[in-house]
Protein backbone atom coordinates (compact mmCIF):
# COMPACT_ATOMS: atom_id res chain seq x y z
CA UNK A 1 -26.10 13.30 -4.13
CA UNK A 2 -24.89 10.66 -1.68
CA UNK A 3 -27.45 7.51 -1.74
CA UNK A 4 -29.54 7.29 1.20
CA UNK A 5 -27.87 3.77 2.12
CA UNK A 6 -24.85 5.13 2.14
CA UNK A 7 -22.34 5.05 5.76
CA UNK A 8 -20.92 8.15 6.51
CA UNK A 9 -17.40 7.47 5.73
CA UNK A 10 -19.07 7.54 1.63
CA UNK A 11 -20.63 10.92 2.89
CA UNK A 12 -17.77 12.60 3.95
CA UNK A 13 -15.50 11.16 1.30
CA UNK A 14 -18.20 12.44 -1.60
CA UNK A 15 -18.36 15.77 -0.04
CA UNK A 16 -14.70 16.14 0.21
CA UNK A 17 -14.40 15.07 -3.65
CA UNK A 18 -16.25 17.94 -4.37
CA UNK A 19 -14.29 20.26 -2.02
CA UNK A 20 -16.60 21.23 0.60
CA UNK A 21 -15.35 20.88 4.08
CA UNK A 22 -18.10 22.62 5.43
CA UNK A 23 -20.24 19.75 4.30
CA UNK A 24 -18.50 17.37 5.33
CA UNK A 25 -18.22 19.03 8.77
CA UNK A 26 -22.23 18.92 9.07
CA UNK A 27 -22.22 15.92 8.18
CA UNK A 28 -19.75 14.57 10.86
CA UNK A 29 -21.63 16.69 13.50
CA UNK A 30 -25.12 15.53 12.42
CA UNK A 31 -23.63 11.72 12.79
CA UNK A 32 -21.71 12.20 16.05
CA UNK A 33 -24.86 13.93 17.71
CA UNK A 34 -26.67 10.35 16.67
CA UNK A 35 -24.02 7.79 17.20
CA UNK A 36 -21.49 8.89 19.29
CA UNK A 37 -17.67 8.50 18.35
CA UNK A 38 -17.99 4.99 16.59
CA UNK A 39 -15.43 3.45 14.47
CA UNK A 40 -16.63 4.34 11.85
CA UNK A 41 -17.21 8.03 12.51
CA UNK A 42 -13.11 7.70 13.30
CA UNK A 43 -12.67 6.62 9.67
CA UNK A 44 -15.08 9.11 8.48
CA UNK A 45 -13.32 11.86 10.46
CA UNK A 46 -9.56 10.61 9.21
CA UNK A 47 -10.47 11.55 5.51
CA UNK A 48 -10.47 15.72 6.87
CA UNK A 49 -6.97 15.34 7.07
CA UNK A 50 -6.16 13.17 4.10
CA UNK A 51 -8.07 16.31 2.42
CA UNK A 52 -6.62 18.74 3.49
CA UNK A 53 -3.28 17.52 3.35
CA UNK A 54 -4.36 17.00 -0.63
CA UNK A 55 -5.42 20.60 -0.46
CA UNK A 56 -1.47 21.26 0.72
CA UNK A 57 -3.61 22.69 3.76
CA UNK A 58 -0.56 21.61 6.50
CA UNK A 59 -2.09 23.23 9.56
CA UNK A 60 -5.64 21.94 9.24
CA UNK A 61 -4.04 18.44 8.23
CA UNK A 62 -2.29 17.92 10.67
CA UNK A 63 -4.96 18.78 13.44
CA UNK A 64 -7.32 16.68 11.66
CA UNK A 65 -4.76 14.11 11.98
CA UNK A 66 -3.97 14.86 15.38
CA UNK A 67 -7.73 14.66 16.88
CA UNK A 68 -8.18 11.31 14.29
CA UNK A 69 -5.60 9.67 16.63
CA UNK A 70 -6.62 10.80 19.86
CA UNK A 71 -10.18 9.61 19.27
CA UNK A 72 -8.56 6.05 18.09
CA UNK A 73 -6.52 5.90 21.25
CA UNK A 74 -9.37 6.96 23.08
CA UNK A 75 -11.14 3.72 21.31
CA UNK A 76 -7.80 1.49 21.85
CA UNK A 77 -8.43 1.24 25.77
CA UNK A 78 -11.38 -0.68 25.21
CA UNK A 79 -10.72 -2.37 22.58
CA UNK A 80 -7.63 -4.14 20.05
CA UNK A 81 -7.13 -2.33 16.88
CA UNK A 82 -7.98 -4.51 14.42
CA UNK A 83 -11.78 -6.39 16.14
CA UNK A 84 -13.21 -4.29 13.04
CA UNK A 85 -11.84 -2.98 9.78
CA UNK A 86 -12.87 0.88 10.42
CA UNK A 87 -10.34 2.06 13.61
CA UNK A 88 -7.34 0.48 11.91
CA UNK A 89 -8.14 2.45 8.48
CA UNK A 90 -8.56 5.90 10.96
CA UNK A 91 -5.64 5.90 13.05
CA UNK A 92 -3.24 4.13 9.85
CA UNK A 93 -4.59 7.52 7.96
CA UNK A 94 -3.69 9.88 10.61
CA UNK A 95 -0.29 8.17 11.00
CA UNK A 96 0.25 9.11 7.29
CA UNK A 97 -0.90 12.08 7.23
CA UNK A 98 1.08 13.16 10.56
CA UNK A 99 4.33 12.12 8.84
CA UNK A 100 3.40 13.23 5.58
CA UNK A 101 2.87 16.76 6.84
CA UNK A 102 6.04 16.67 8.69
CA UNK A 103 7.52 15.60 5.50
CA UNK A 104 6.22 18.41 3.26
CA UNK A 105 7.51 21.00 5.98
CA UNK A 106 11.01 19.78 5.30
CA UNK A 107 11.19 18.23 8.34
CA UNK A 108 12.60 14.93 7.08
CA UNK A 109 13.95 13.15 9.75
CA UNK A 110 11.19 13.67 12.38
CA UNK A 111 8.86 12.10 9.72
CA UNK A 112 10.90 8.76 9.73
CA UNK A 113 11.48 9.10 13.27
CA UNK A 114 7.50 9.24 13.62
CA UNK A 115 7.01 6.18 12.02
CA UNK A 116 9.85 4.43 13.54
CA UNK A 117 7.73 5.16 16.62
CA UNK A 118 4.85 4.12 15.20
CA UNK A 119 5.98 0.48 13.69
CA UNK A 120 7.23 -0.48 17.07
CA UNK A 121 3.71 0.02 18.29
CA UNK A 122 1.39 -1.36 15.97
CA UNK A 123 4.23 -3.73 13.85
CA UNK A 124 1.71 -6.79 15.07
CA UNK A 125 -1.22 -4.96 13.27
CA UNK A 126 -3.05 -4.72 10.28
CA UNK A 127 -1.57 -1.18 9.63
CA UNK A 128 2.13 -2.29 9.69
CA UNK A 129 2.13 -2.30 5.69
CA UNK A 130 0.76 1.25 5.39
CA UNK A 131 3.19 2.35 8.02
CA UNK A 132 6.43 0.40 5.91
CA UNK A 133 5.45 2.27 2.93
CA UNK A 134 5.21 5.89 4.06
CA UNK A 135 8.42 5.08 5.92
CA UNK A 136 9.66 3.26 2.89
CA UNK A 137 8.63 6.46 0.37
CA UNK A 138 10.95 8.50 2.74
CA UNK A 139 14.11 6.05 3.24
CA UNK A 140 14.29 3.49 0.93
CA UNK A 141 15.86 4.40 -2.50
CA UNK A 142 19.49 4.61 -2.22
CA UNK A 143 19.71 1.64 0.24
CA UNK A 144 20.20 -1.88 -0.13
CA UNK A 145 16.53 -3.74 -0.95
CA UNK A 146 15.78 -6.23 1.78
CA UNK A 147 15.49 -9.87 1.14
CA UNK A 148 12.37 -11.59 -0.23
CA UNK A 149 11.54 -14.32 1.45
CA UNK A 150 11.03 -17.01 -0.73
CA UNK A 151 8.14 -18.44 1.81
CA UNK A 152 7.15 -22.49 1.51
CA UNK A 153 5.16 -21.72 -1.69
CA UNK A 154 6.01 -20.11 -5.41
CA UNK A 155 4.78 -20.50 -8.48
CA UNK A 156 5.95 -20.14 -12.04
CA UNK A 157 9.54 -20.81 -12.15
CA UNK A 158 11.62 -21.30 -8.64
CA UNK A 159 12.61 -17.68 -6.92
CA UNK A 160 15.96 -16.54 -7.37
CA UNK A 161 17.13 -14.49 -4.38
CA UNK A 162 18.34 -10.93 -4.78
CA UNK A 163 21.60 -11.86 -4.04
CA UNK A 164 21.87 -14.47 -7.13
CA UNK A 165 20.26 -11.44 -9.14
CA UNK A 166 23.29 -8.94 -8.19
CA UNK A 167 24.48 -7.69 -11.37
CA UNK A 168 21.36 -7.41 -12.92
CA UNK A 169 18.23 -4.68 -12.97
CA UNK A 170 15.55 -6.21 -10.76
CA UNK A 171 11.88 -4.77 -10.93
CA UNK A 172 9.56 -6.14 -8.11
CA UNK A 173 5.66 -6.28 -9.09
CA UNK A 174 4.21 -6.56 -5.80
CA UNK A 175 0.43 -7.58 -7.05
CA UNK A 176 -2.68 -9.26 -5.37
CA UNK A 177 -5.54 -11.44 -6.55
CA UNK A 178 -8.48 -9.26 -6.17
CA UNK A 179 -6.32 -6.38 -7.79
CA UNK A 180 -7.67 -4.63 -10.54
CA UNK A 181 -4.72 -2.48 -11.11
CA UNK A 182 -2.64 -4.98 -11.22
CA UNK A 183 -4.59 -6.98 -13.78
CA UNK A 184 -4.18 -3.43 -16.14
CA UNK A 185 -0.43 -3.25 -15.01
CA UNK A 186 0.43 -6.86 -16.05
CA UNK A 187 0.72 -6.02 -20.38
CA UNK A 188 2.81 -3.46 -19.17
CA UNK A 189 4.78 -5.40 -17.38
CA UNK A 190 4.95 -8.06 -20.16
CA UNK A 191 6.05 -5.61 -22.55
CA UNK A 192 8.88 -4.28 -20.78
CA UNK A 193 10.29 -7.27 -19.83
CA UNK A 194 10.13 -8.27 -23.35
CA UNK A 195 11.95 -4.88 -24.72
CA UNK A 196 14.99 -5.37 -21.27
CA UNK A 197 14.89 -9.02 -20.38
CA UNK A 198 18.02 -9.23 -23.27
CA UNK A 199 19.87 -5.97 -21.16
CA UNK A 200 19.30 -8.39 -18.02
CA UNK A 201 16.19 -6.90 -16.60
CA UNK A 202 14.74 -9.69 -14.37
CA UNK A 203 11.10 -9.42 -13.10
CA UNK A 204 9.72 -11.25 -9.79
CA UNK A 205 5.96 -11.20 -8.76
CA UNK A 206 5.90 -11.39 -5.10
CA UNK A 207 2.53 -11.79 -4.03
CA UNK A 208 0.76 -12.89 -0.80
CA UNK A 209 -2.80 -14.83 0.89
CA UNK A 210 -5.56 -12.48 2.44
CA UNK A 211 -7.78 -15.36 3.20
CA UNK A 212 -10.15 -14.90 1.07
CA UNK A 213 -11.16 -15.03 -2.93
CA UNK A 214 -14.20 -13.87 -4.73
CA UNK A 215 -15.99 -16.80 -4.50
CA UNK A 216 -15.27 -18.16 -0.76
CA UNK A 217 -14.99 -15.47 2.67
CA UNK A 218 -12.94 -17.59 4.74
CA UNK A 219 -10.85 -19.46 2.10
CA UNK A 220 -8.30 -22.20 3.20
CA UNK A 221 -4.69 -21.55 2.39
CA UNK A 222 -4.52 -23.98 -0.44
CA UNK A 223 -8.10 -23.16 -1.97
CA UNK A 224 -6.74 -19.40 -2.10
CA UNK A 225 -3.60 -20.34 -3.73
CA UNK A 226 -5.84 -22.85 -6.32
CA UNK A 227 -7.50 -19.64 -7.07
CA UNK A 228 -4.30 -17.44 -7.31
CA UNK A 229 -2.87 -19.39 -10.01
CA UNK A 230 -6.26 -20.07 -11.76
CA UNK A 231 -6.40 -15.53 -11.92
CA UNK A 232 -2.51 -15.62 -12.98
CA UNK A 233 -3.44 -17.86 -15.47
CA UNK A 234 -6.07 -16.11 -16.65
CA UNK A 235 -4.52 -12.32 -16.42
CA UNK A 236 -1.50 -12.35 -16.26
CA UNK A 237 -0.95 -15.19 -19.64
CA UNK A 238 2.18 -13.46 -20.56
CA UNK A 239 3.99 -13.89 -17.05
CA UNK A 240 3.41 -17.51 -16.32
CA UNK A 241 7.21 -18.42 -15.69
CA UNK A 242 7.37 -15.02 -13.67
CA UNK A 243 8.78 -15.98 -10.30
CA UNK A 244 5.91 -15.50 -7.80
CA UNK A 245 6.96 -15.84 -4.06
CA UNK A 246 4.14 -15.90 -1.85
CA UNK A 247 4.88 -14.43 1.51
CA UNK A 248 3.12 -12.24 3.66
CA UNK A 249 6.40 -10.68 4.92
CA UNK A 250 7.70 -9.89 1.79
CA UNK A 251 4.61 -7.55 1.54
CA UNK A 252 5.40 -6.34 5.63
CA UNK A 253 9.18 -5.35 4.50
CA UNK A 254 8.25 -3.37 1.14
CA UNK A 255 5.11 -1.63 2.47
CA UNK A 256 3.34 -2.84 -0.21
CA UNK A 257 -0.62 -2.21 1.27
CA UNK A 258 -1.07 -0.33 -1.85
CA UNK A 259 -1.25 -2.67 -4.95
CA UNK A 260 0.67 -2.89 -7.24
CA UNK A 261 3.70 -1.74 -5.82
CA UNK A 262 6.62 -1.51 -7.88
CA UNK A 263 9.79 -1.50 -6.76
CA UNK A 264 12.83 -0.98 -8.99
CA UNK A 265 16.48 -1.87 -7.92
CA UNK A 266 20.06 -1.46 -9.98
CA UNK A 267 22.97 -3.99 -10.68
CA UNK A 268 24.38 -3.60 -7.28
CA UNK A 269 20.58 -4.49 -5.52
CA UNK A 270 20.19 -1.23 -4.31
CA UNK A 271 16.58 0.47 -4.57
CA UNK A 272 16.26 2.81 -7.57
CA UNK A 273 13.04 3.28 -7.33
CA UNK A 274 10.22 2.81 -5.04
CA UNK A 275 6.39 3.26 -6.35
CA UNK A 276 3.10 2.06 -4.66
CA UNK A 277 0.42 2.27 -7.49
CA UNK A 278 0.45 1.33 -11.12
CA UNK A 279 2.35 3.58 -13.60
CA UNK A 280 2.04 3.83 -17.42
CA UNK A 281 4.12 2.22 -19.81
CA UNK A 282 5.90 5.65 -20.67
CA UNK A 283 6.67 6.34 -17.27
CA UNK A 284 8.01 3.08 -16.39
CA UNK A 285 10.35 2.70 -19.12
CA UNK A 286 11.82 5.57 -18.15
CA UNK A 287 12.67 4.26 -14.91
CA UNK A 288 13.60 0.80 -16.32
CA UNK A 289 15.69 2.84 -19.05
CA UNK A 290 18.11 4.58 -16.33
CA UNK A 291 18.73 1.65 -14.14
CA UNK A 292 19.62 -0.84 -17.40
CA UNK A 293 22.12 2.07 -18.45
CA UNK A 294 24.08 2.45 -15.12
């Protein structure tokens, strides 16, 4: 039972968890016939396609995504994209799921074309990240990693670049203050580089200011990064001399909206492996395992 306070993006997204469209499509009516197309309606429609693309439903996914970006553009001529969080979080989902779709039909290159397309539009928005990532998911392993940029700030030990790492494995924990996952990722992390750091594994923690921290809404830049180090401190005790660049372009380059991200790359600093969301120890190993062997 959805709580009576509850928007309907929650709505949707509970009925949708428990697999009824039809549900979800009454409630989207009921709201629309009340509200108009709002922002948040957008969002609320956006999660049909996510759904159904989950559901490997590829026609109905990609209409759902289709419509979600119409009504955004339709929202666009009145408005910028980001003057509230809901539109961007619509029309970055339909994006996905657009590309995705074309993707999972085989049609590879007219997904990264899409998105091409899509980061020369909105490469000044919020959505840029989300848009790297699904293009980096398609195109980045094989290919040389970009480089980090070090930024004016760091903390624990000095960043290396990737070009003084050349030579060695390299495994990128893209992580964020507010991040739970992260937080459960970092032992993991710790342990590994304990079991490789003697086959040359090397592990940097690129991470990155929202402007905010869970105390303060608007935070100044060098509260936030007071309250960075006081959460690395705290969680992550076992990576303190972990180089941590702090750049918010680092995060543009490697897509990493999702966090953590994880990005593995081999002795020659090409991308091995490319992973938005945690991963177990087991899994990550394995990953760790082929790229230390090559």
């Amino acid at each position: 039972m959805v709580p009576a306070w509850a928007g309907i993006v929650e709505e949707v997204r509970t009925d949708l968890a428990q697999n009824s469209f039809t549900s979800a499509e009454v409630a989207l009516k009921a709201y629309r016939s009340g509200n108009g197309v709002t922002p948040e309606y957008i969002e609320a429609y956006s999660w049909m396609g996510r759904a159904a693309f989950a559901a490997q439903q590829y026609d109905q996914a990609a209409a759902y995504a289709k419509q979600t970006s119409a009504l955004a553009q339709e929202q666009l001529k009145k408005r910028p994209l980001d003057a509230e969080p809901h539109l961007p979080m619509a029309l970055g989902a339909a994006l996905e799921v657009q590309s995705q779709v074309l993707a999972a039909r085989g049609q590879h290159m007219q997904a990264i074309a899409a998105l091409q397309a899509a980061l020369r539009t909105y490469g000044n928005t919020s959505i840029r990240e989300r848009l790297q990532k699904n293009l980096n998911l398609l195109s980045f392993e094989g290919h040389l990693a970009p480089a980090l940029r070090p930024g004016d700030e760091f903390l624990g030990s000095k960043p290396p670049s990737l070009m003084q790492l050349k030579g060695s494995p390299v495994l990128l924990f893209f992580w964020a203050h507010w991040c739970v996952d992260c937080k459960a990722e970092a032992p993991i992390i710790t342990q590994l580089r304990s079991e490789f750091a003697p086959k040359g594994l090397a592990v940097i923690g690129p991470t990155r200011l929202y402007g905010y921290t869970a105390q303060v809404e608007h935070a100044l830049p060098s509260d936030e990064l007071a309250y960075i180090d006081a959460v690395r401190h705290r969680f992550y005790s076992g990576l303190l001399d972990m180089p941590v660049p702090i750049s918010k372009h680092n995060f543009d380059v490697y897509g990493a909206s999702t966090t953590p991200t994880l990005v593995l790359l081999d002795r020659t600093g090409k991308v091995a492996m490319y992973h938005p969301g945690a991963m177990p120890y087991g899994e990550l190993k394995a990953e760790i395992e082929k790229v230390v062997a090559r």
